[in-house]
PDB file of N, CA and C in Angstrom:
ATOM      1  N   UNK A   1      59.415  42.655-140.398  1.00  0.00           N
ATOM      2  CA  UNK A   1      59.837  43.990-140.120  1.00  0.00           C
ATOM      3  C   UNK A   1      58.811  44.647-139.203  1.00  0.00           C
ATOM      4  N   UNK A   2      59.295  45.300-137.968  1.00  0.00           N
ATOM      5  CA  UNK A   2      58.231  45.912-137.646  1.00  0.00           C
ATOM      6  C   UNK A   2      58.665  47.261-137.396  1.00  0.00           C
ATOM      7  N   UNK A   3      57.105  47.953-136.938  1.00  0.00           N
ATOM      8  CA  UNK A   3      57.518  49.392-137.096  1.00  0.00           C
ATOM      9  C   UNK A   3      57.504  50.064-135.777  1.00  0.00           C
ATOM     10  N   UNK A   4      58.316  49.906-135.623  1.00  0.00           N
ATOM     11  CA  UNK A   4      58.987  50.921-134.234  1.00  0.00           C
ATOM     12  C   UNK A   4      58.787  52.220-134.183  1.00  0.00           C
ATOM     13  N   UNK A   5      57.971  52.531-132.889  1.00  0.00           N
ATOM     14  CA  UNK A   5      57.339  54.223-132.790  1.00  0.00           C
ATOM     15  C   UNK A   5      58.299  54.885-131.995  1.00  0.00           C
ATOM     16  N   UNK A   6      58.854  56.283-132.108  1.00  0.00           N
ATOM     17  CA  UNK A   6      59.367  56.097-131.347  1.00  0.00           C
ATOM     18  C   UNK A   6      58.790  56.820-129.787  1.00  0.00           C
ATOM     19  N   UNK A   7      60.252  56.724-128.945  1.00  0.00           N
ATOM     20  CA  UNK A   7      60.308  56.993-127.541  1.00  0.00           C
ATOM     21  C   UNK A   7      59.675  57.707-127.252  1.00  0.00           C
ATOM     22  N   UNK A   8      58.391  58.201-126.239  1.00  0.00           N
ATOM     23  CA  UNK A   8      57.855  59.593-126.136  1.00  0.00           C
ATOM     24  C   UNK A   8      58.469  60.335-125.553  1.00  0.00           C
ATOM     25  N   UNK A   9      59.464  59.835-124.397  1.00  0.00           N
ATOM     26  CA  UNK A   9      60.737  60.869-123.946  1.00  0.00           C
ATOM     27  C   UNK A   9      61.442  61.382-124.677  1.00  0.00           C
ATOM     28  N   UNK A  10      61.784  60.864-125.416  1.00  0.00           N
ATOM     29  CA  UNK A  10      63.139  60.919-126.606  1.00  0.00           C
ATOM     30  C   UNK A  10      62.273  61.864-127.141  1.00  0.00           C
ATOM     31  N   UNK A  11      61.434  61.794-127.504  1.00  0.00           N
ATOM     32  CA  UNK A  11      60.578  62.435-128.846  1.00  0.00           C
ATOM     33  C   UNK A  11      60.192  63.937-127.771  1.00  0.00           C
ATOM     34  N   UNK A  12      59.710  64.208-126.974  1.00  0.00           N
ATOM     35  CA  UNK A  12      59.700  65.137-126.040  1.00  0.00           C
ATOM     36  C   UNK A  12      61.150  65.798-126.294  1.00  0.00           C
ATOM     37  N   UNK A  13      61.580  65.368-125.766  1.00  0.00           N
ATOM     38  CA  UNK A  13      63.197  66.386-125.319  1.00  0.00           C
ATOM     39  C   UNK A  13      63.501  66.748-126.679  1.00  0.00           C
ATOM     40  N   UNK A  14      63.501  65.530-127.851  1.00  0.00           N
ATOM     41  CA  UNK A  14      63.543  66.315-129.112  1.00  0.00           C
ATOM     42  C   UNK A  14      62.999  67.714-129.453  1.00  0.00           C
ATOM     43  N   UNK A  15      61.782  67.579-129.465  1.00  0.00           N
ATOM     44  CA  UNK A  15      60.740  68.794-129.484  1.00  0.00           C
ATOM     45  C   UNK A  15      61.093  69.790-128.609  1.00  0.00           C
ATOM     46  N   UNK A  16      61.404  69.915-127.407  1.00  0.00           N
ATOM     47  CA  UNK A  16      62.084  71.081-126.582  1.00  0.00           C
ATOM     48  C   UNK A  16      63.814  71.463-127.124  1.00  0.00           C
ATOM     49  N   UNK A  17      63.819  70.768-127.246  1.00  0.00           N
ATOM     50  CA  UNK A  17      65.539  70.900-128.000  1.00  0.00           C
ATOM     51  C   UNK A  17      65.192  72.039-129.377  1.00  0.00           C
ATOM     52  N   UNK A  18      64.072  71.645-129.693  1.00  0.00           N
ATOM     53  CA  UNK A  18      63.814  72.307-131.138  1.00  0.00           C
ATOM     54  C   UNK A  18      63.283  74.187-130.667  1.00  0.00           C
ATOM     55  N   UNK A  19      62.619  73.522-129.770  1.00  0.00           N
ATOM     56  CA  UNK A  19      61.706  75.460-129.303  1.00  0.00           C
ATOM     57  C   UNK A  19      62.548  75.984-128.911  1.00  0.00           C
ATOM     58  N   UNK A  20      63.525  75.645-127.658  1.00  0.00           N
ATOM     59  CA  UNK A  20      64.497  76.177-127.243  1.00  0.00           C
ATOM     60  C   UNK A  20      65.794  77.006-128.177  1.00  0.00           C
ATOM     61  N   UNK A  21      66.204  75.901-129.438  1.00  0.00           N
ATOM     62  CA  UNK A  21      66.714  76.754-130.423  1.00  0.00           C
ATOM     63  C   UNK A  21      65.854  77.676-131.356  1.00  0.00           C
ATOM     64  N   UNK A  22      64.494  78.135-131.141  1.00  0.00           N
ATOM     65  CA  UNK A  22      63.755  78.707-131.951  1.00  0.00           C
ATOM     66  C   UNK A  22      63.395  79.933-131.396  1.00  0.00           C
ATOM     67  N   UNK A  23      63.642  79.638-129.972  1.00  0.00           N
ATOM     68  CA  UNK A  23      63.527  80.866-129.150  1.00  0.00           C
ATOM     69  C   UNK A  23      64.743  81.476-128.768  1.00  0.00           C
ATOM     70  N   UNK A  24      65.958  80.860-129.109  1.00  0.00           N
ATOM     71  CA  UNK A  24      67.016  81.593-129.167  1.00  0.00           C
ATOM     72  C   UNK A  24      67.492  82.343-130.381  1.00  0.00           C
ATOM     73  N   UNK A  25      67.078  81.742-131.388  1.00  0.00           N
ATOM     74  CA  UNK A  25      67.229  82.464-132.700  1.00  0.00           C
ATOM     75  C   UNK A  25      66.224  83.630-132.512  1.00  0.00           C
ATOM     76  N   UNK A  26      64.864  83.461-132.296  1.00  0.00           N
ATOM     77  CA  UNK A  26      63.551  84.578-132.329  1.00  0.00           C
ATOM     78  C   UNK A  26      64.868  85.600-131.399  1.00  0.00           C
ATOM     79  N   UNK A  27      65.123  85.723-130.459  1.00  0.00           N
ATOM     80  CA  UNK A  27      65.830  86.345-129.550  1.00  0.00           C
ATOM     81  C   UNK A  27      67.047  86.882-130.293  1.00  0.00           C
ATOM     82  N   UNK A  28      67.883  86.240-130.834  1.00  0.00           N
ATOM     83  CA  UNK A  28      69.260  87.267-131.645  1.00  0.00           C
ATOM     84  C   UNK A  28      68.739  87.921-133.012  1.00  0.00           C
ATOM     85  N   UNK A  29      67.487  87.640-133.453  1.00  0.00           N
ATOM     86  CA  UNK A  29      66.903  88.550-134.715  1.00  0.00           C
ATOM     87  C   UNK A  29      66.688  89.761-133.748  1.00  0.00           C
ATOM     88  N   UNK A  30      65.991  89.648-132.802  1.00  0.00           N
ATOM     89  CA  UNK A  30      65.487  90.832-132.275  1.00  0.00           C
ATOM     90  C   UNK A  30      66.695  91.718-131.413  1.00  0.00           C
ATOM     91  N   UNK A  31      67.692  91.152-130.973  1.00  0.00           N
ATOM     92  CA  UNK A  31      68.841  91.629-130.437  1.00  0.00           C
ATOM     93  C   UNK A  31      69.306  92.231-131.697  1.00  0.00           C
ATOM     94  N   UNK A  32      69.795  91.887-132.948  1.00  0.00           N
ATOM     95  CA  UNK A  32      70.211  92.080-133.952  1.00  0.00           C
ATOM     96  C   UNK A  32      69.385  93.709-134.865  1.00  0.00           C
ATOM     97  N   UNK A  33      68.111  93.475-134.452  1.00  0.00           N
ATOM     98  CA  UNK A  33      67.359  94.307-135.530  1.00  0.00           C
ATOM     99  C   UNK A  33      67.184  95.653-134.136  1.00  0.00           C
ATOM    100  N   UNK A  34      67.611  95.318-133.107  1.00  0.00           N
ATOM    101  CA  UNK A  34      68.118  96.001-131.605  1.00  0.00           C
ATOM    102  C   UNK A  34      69.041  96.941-132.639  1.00  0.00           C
ATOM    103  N   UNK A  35      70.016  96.489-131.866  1.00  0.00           N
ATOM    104  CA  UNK A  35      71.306  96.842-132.593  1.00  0.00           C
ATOM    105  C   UNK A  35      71.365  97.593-133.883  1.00  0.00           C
ATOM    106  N   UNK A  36      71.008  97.017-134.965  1.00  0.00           N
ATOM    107  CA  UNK A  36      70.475  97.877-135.857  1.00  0.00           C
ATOM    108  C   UNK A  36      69.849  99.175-136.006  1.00  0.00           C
ATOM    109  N   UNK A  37      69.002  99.752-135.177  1.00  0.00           N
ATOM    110  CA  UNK A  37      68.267 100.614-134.693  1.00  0.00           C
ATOM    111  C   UNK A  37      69.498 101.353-134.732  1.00  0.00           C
ATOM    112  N   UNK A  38      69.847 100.973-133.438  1.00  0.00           N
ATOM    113  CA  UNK A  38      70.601 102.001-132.295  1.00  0.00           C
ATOM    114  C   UNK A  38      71.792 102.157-133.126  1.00  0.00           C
ATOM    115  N   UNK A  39      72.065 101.366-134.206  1.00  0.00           N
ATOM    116  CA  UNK A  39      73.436 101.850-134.773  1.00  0.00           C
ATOM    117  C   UNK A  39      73.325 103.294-135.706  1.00  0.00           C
ATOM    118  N   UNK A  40      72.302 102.675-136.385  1.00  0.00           N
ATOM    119  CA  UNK A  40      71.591 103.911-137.481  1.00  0.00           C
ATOM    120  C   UNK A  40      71.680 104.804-136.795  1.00  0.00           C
ATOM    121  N   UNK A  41      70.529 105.059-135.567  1.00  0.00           N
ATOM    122  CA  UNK A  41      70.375 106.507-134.719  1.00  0.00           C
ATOM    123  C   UNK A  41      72.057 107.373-134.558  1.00  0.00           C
ATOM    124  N   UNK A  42      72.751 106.450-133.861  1.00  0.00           N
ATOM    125  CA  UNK A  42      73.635 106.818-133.666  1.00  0.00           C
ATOM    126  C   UNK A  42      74.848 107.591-134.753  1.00  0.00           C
ATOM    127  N   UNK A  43      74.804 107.219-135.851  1.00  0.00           N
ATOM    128  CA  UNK A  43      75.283 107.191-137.090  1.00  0.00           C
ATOM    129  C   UNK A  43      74.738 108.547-137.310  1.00  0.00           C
ATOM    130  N   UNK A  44      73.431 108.712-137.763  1.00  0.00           N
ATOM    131  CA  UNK A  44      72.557 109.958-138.138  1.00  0.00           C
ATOM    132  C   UNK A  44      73.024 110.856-137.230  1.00  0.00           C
ATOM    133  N   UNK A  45      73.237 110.691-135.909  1.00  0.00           N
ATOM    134  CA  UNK A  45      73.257 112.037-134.970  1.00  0.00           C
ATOM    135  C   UNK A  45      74.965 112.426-135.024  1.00  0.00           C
ATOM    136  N   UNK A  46      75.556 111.399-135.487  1.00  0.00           N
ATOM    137  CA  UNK A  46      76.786 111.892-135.291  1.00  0.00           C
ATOM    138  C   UNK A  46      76.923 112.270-136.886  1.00  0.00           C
ATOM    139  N   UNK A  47      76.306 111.982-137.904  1.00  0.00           N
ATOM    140  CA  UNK A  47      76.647 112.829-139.558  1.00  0.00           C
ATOM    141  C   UNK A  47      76.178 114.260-139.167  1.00  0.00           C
ATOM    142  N   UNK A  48      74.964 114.507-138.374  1.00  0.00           N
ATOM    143  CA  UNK A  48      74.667 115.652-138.266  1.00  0.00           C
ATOM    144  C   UNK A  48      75.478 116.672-137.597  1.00  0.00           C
ATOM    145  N   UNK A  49      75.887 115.870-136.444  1.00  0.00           N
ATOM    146  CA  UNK A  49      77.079 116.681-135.464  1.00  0.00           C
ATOM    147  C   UNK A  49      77.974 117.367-136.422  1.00  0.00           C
ATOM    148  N   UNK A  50      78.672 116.305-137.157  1.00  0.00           N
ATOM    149  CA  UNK A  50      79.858 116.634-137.676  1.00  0.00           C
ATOM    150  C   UNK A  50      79.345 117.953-138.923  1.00  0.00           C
ATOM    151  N   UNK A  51      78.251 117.621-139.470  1.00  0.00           N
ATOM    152  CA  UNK A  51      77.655 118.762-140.804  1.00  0.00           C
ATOM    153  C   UNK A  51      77.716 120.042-139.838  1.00  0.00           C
ATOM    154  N   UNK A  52      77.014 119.838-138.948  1.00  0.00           N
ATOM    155  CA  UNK A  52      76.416 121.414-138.038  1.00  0.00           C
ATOM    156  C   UNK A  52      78.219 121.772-137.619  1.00  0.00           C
ATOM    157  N   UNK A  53      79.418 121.200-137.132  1.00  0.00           N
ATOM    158  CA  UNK A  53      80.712 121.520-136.955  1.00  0.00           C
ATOM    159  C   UNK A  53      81.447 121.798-138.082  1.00  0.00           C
ATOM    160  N   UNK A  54      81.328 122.133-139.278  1.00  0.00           N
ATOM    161  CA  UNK A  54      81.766 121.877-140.673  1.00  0.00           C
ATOM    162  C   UNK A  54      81.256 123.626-141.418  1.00  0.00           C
ATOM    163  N   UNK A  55      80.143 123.198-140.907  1.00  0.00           N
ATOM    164  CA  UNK A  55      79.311 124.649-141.393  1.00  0.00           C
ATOM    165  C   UNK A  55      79.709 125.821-141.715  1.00  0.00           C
ATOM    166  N   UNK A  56      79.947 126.198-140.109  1.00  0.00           N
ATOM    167  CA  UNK A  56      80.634 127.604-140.006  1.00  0.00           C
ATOM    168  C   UNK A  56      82.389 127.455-140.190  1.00  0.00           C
ATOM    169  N   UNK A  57      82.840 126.655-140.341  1.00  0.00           N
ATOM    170  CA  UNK A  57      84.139 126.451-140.884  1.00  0.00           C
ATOM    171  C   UNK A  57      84.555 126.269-141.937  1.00  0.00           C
ATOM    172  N   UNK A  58      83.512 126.228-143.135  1.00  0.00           N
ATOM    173  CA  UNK A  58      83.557 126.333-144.592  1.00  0.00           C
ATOM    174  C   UNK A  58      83.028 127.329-145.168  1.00  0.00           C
ATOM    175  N   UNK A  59      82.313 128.343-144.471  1.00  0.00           N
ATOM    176  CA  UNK A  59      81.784 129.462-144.919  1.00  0.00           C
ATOM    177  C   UNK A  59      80.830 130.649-144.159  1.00  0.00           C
ATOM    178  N   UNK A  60      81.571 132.295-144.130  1.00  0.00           N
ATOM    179  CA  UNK A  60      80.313 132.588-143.453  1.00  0.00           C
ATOM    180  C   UNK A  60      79.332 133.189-143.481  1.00  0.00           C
ATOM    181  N   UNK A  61      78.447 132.736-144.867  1.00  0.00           N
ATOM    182  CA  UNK A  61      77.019 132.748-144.952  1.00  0.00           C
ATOM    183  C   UNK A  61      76.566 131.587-145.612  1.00  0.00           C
ATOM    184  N   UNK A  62      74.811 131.198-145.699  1.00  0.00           N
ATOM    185  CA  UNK A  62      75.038 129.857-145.913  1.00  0.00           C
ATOM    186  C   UNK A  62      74.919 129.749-147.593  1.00  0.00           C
ATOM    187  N   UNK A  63      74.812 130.966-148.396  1.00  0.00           N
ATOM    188  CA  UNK A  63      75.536 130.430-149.854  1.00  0.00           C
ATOM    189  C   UNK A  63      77.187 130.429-149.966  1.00  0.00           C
ATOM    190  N   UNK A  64      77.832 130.645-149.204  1.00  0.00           N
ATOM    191  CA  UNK A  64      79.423 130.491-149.321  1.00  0.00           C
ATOM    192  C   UNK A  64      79.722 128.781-148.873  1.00  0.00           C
ATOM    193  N   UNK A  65      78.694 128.245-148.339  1.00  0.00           N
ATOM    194  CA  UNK A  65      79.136 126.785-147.991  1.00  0.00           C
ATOM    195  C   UNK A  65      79.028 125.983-148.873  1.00  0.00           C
ATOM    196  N   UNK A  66      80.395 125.249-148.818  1.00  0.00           N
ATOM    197  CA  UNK A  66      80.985 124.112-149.767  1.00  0.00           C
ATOM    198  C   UNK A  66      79.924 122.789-149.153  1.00  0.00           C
ATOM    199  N   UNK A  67      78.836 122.779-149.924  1.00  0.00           N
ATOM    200  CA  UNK A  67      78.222 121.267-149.809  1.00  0.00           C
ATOM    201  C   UNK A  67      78.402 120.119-149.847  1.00  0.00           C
ATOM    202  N   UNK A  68      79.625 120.149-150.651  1.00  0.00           N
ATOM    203  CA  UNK A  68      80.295 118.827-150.849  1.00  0.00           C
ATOM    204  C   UNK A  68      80.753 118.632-149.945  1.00  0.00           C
ATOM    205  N   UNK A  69      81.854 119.370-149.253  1.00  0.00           N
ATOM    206  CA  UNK A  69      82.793 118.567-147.793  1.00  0.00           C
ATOM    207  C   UNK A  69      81.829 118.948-146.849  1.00  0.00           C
ATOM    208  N   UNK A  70      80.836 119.363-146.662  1.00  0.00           N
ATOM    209  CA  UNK A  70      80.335 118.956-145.443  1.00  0.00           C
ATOM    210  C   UNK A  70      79.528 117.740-145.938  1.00  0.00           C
ATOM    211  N   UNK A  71      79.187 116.863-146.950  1.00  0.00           N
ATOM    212  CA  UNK A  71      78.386 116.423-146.999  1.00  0.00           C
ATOM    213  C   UNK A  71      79.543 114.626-147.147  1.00  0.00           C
ATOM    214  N   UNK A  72      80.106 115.267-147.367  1.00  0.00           N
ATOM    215  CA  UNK A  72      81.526 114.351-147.646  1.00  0.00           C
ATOM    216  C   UNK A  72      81.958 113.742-145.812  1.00  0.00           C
ATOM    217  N   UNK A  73      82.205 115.034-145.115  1.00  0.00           N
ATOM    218  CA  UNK A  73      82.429 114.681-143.424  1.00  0.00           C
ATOM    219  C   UNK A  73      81.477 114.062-143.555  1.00  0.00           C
ATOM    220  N   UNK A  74      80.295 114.630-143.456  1.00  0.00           N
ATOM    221  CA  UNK A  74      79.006 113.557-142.481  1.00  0.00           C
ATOM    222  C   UNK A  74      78.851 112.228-143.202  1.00  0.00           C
ATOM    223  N   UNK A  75      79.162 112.010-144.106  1.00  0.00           N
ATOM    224  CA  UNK A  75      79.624 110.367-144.187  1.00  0.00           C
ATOM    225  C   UNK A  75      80.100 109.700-143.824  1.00  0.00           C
ATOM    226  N   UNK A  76      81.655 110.206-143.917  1.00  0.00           N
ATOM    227  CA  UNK A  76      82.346 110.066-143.502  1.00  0.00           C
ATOM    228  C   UNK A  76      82.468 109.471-141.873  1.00  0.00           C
ATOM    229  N   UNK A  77      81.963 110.423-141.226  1.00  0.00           N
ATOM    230  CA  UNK A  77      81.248 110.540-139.470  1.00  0.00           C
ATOM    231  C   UNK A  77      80.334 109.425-139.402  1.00  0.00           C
ATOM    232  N   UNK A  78      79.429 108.915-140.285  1.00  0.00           N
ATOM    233  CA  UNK A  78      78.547 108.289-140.142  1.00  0.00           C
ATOM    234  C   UNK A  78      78.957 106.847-140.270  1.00  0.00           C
ATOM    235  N   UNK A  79      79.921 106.467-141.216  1.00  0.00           N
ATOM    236  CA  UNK A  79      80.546 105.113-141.878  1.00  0.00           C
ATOM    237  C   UNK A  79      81.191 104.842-140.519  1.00  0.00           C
ATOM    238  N   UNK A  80      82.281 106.357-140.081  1.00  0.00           N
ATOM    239  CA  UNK A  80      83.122 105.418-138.668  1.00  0.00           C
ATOM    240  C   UNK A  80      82.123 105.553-137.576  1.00  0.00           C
ATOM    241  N   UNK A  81      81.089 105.983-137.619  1.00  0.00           N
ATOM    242  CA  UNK A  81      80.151 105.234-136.035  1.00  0.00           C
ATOM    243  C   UNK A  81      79.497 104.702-136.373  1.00  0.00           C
ATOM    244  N   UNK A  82      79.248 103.629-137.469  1.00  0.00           N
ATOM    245  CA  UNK A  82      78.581 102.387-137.806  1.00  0.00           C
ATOM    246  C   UNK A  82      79.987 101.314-137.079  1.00  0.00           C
ATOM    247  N   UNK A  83      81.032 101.800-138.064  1.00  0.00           N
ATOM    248  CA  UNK A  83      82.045 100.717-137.445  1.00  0.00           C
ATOM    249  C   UNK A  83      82.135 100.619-136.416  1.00  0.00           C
ATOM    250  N   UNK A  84      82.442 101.960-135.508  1.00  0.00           N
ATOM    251  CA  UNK A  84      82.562 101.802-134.256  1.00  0.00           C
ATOM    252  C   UNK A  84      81.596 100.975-133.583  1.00  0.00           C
ATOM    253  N   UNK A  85      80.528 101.328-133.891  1.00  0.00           N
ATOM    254  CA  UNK A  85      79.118 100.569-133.211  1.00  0.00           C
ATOM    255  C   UNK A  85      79.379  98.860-133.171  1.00  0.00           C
ATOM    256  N   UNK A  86      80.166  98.483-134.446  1.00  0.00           N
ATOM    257  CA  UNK A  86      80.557  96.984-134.215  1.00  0.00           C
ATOM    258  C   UNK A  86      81.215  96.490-132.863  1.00  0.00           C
ATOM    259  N   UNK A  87      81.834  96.981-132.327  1.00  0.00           N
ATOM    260  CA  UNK A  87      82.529  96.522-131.264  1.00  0.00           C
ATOM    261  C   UNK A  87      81.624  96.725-130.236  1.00  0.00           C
ATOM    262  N   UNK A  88      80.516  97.204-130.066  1.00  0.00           N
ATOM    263  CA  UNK A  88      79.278  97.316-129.477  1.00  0.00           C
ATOM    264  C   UNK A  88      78.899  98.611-129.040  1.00  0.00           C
ATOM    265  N   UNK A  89      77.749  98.604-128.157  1.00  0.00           N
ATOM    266  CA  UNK A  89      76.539  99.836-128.271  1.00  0.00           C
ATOM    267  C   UNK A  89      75.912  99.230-126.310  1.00  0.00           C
ATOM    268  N   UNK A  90      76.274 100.705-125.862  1.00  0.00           N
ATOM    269  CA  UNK A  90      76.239 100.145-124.576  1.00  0.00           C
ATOM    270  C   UNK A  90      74.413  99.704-124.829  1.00  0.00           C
ATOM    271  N   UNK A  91      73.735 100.628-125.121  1.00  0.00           N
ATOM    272  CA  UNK A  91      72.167 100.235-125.033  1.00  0.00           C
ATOM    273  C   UNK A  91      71.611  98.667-125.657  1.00  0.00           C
ATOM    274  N   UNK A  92      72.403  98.106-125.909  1.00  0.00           N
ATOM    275  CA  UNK A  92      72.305  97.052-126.670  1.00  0.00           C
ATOM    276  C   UNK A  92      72.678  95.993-125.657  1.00  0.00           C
ATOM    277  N   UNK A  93      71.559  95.052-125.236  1.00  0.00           N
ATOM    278  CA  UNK A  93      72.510  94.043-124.540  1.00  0.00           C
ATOM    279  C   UNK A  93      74.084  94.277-123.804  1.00  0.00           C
ATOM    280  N   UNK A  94      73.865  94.825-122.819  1.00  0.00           N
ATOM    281  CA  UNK A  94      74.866  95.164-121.714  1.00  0.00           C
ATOM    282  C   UNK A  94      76.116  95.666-122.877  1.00  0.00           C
ATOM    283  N   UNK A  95      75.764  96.023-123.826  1.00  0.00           N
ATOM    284  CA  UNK A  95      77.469  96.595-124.694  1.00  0.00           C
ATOM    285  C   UNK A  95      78.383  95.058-125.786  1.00  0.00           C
ATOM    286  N   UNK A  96      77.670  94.540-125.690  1.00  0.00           N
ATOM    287  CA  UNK A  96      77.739  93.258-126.592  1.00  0.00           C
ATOM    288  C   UNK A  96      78.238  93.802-127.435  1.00  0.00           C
ATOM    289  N   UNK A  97      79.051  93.174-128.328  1.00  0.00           N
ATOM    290  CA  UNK A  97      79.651  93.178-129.634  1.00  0.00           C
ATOM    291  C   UNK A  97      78.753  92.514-130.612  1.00  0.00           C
ATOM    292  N   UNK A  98      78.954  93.355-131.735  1.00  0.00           N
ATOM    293  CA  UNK A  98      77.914  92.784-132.869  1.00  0.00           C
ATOM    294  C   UNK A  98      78.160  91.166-133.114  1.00  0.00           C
ATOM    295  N   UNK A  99      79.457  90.468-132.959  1.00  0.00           N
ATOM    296  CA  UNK A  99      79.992  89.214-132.785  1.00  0.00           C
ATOM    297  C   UNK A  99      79.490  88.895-131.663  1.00  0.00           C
ATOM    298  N   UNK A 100      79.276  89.115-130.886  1.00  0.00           N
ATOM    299  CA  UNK A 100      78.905  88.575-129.304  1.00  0.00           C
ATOM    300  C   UNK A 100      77.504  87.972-129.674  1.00  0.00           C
ATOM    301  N   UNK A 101      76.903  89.199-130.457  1.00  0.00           N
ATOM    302  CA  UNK A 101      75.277  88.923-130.172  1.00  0.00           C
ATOM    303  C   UNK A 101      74.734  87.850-131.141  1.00  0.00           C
ATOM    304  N   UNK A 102      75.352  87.550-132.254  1.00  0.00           N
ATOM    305  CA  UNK A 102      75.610  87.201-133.270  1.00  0.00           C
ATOM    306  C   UNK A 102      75.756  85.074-133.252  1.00  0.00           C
ATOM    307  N   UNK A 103      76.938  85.151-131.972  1.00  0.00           N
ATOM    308  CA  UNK A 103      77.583  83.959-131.923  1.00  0.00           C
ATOM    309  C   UNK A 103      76.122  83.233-130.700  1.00  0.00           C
ATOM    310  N   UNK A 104      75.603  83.918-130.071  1.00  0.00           N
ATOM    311  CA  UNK A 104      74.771  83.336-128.964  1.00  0.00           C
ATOM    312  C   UNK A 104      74.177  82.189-129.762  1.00  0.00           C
TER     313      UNK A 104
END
C-alpha cells in the first residue's frame, strides 16, 4: 500500500475554492447585517411618522390622547416597512431583495 500525497495543484485550487466561498459568505453576513440596519432605521422613522400623524387626530391636548391607537398605528407602520423592506432597500446593494442578497 502506498501513501499517495496529494496533487499540489489540486490541493491549491482546493484551498482557493475554500477562501473564495469564505469571502463570499464574510460578504452576505455583512450585506445582511447591511440590510438589517437600514431596515430597522427605516421602520423606526416610519412608527414615528405615523405616531406624530395620529396625534393630533386623536386628541386636542396631549392628556386627551388615546395611547393605545397611536401606539397600535406605529406598529403597525413599523411591521409593514419591515415587510416592505423585504422586497428591498434601495441603500442596500443597488435595491437587492432580501432573497437576492441572501441566495448570492
Amino acid at each position: 500500500m502506498t501513501n499517495a500525497s496529494p496533487d499540489p495543484d489540486s490541493q491549491s485550487e482546493h484551498n482557493n475554492e475554500i477562501l473564495a466561498a469564505l469571502a463570499q459568505e464574510t460578504t452576505t453576513n455583512k450585506t445582511l447585517a447591511q440590510w438589517a440596519k437600514a431596515a430597522a432605521v427605516r421602520a423606526i422613522r416610519t412608527a414615528a411618522q405615523t405616531a406624530v400623524g395620529v396625534i393630533p387626530v386623536s386628541a386636542a391636548t396631549i392628556g386627551g390622547v388615546d395611547w393605545i391607537i397611536v401606539a397600535g398605528a406605529a406598529a403597525l407602520a413599523a411591521i409593514t416597512s419591515l415587510l416592505t423592506s423585504i422586497a428591498g432597500i434601495p441603500e442596500i446593494s443597488d435595491g437587492q431583495s432580501l432573497r437576492q442578497i441572501i441566495s448570492k
